[in-house]
C-alpha atoms as a PDB file:
ATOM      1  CA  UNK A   1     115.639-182.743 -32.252  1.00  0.00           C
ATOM      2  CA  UNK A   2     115.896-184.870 -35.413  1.00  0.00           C
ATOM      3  CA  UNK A   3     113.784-188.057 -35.729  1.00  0.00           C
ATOM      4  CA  UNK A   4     116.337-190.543 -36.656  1.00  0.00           C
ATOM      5  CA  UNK A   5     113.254-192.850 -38.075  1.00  0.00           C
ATOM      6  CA  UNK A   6     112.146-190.171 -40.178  1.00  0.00           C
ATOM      7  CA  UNK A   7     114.135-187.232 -40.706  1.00  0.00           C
ATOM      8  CA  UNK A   8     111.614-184.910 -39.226  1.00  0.00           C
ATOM      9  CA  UNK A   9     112.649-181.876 -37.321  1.00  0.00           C
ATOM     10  CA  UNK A  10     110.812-181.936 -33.789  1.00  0.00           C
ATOM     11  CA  UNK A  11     112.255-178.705 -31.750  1.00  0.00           C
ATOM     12  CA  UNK A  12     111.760-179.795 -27.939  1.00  0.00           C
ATOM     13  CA  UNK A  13     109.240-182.660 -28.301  1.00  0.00           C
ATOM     14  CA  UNK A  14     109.963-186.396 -26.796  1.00  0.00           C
ATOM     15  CA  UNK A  15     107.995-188.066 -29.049  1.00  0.00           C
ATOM     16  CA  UNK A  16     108.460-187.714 -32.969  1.00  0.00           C
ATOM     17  CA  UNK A  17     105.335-185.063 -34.584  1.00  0.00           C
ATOM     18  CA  UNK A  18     105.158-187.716 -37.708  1.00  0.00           C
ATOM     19  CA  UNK A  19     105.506-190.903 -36.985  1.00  0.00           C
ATOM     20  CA  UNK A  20     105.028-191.302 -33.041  1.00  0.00           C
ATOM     21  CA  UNK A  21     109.174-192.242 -32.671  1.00  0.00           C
ATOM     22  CA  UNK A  22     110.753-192.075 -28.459  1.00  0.00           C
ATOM     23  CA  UNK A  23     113.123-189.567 -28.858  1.00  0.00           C
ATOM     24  CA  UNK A  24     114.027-189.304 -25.435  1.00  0.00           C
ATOM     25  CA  UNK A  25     117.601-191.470 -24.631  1.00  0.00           C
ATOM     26  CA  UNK A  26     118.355-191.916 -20.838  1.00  0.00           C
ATOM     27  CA  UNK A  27     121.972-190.531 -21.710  1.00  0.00           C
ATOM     28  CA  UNK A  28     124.284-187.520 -20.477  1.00  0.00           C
ATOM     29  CA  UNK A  29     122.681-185.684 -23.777  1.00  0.00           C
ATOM     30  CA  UNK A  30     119.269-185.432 -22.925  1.00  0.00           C
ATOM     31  CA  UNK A  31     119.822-184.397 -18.954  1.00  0.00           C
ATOM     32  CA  UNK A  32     119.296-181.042 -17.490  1.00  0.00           C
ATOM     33  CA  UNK A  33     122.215-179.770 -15.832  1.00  0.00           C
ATOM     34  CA  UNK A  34     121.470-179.550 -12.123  1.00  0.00           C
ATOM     35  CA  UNK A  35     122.016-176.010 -10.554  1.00  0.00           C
ATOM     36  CA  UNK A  36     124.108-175.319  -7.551  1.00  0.00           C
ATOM     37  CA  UNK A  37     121.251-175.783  -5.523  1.00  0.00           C
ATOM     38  CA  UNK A  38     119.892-178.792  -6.835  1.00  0.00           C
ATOM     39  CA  UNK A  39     123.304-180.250  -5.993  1.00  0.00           C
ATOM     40  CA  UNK A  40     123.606-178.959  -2.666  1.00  0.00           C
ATOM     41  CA  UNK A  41     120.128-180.542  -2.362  1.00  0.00           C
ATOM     42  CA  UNK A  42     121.145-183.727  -3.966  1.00  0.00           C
ATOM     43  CA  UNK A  43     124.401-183.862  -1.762  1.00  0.00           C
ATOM     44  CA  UNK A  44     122.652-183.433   1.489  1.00  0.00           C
ATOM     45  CA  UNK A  45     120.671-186.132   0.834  1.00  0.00           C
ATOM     46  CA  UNK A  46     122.763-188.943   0.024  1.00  0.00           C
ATOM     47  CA  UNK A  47     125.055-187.610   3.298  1.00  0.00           C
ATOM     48  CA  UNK A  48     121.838-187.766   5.503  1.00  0.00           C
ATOM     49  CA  UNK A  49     121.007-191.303   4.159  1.00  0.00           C
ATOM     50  CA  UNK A  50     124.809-192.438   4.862  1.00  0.00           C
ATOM     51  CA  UNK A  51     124.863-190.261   8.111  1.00  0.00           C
ATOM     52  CA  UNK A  52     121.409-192.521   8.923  1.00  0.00           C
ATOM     53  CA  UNK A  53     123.034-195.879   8.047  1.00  0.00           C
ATOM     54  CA  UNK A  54     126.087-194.732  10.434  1.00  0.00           C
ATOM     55  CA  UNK A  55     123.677-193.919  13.382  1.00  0.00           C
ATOM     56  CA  UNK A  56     121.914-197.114  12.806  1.00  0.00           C
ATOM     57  CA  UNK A  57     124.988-199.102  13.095  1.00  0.00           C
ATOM     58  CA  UNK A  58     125.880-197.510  16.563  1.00  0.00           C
ATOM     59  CA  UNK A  59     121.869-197.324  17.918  1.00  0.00           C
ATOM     60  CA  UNK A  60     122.260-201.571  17.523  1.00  0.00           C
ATOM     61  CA  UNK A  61     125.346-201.646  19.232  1.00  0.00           C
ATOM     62  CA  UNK A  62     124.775-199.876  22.098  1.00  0.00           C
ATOM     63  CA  UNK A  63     121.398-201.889  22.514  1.00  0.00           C
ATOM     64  CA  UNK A  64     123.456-204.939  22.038  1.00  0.00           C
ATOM     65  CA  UNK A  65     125.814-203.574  24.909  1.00  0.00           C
ATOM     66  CA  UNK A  66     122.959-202.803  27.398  1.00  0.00           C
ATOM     67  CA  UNK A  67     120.976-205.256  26.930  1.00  0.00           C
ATOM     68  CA  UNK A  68     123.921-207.722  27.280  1.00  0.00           C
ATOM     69  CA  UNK A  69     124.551-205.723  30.813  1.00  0.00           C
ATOM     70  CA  UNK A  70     121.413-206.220  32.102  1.00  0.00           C
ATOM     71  CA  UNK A  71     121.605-210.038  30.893  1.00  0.00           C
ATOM     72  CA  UNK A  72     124.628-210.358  32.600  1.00  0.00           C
ATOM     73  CA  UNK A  73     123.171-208.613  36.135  1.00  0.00           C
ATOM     74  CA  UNK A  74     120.383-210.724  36.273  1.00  0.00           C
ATOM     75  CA  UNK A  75     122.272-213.556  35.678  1.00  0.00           C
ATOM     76  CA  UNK A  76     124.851-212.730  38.762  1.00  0.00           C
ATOM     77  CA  UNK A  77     121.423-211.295  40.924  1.00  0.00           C
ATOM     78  CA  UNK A  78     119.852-214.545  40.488  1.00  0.00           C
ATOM     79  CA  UNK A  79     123.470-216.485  41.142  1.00  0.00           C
ATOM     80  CA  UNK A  80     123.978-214.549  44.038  1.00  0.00           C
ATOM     81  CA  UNK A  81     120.111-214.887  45.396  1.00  0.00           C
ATOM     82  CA  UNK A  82     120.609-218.939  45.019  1.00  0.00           C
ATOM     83  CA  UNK A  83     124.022-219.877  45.872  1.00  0.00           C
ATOM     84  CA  UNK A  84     123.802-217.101  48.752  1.00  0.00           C
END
C-alpha cells in the first residue's frame, strides 16, 4: 500500500513505515472477503437475533393473555363470593 502523505511503499502495514500516516480506510477496499462459512456464521446470527425478537413478542402476549384470565377469574370468584 502507497502512503498517499508520502509516497512510500508500505506492503501490508496499517500505519505508514516513514511518517506514522493511518492507512487503513473503513471501505469495501480494505475488507477481507468473508468465506462461506463466515457467512453461514454471520447469517445464523442475525436470524437467531430476529428469531429472538419474534419469540419475545409472542412470550409478552401470551403473559398478557393469562394473566388477563386469571384477572378476569378472580374478579367473577370474588363477584360471585359477594353478590352470592
Amino acid at each position: 500500500m502507497i502512503c498517499p502523505r508520502c509516497n512510500t511503499e508500505n506492503d501490508n502495514r496499517t500505519i505508514c513505515k516513514k511518517c506514522g500516516y493511518y492507512l487503513y480506510r473503513a471501505d469495501a477496499q480494505n475488507r477481507k472477503k468473508m468465506t462461506r462459512g463466515q457467512l453461514a456464521v454471520s447469517d445464523a446470527k442475525i436470524a437467531g437475533k430476529k428469531a429472538g425478537k419474534i419469540f419475545r413478542y409472542i412470550w409478552i402476549g401470551i403473559t398478557i393473555i393469562v394473566l388477563s384470565f386469571w384477572l378476569v377469574a378472580g374478579m367473577v370468584f370474588l363477584i360471585s363470593m359477594i353478590g352470592g
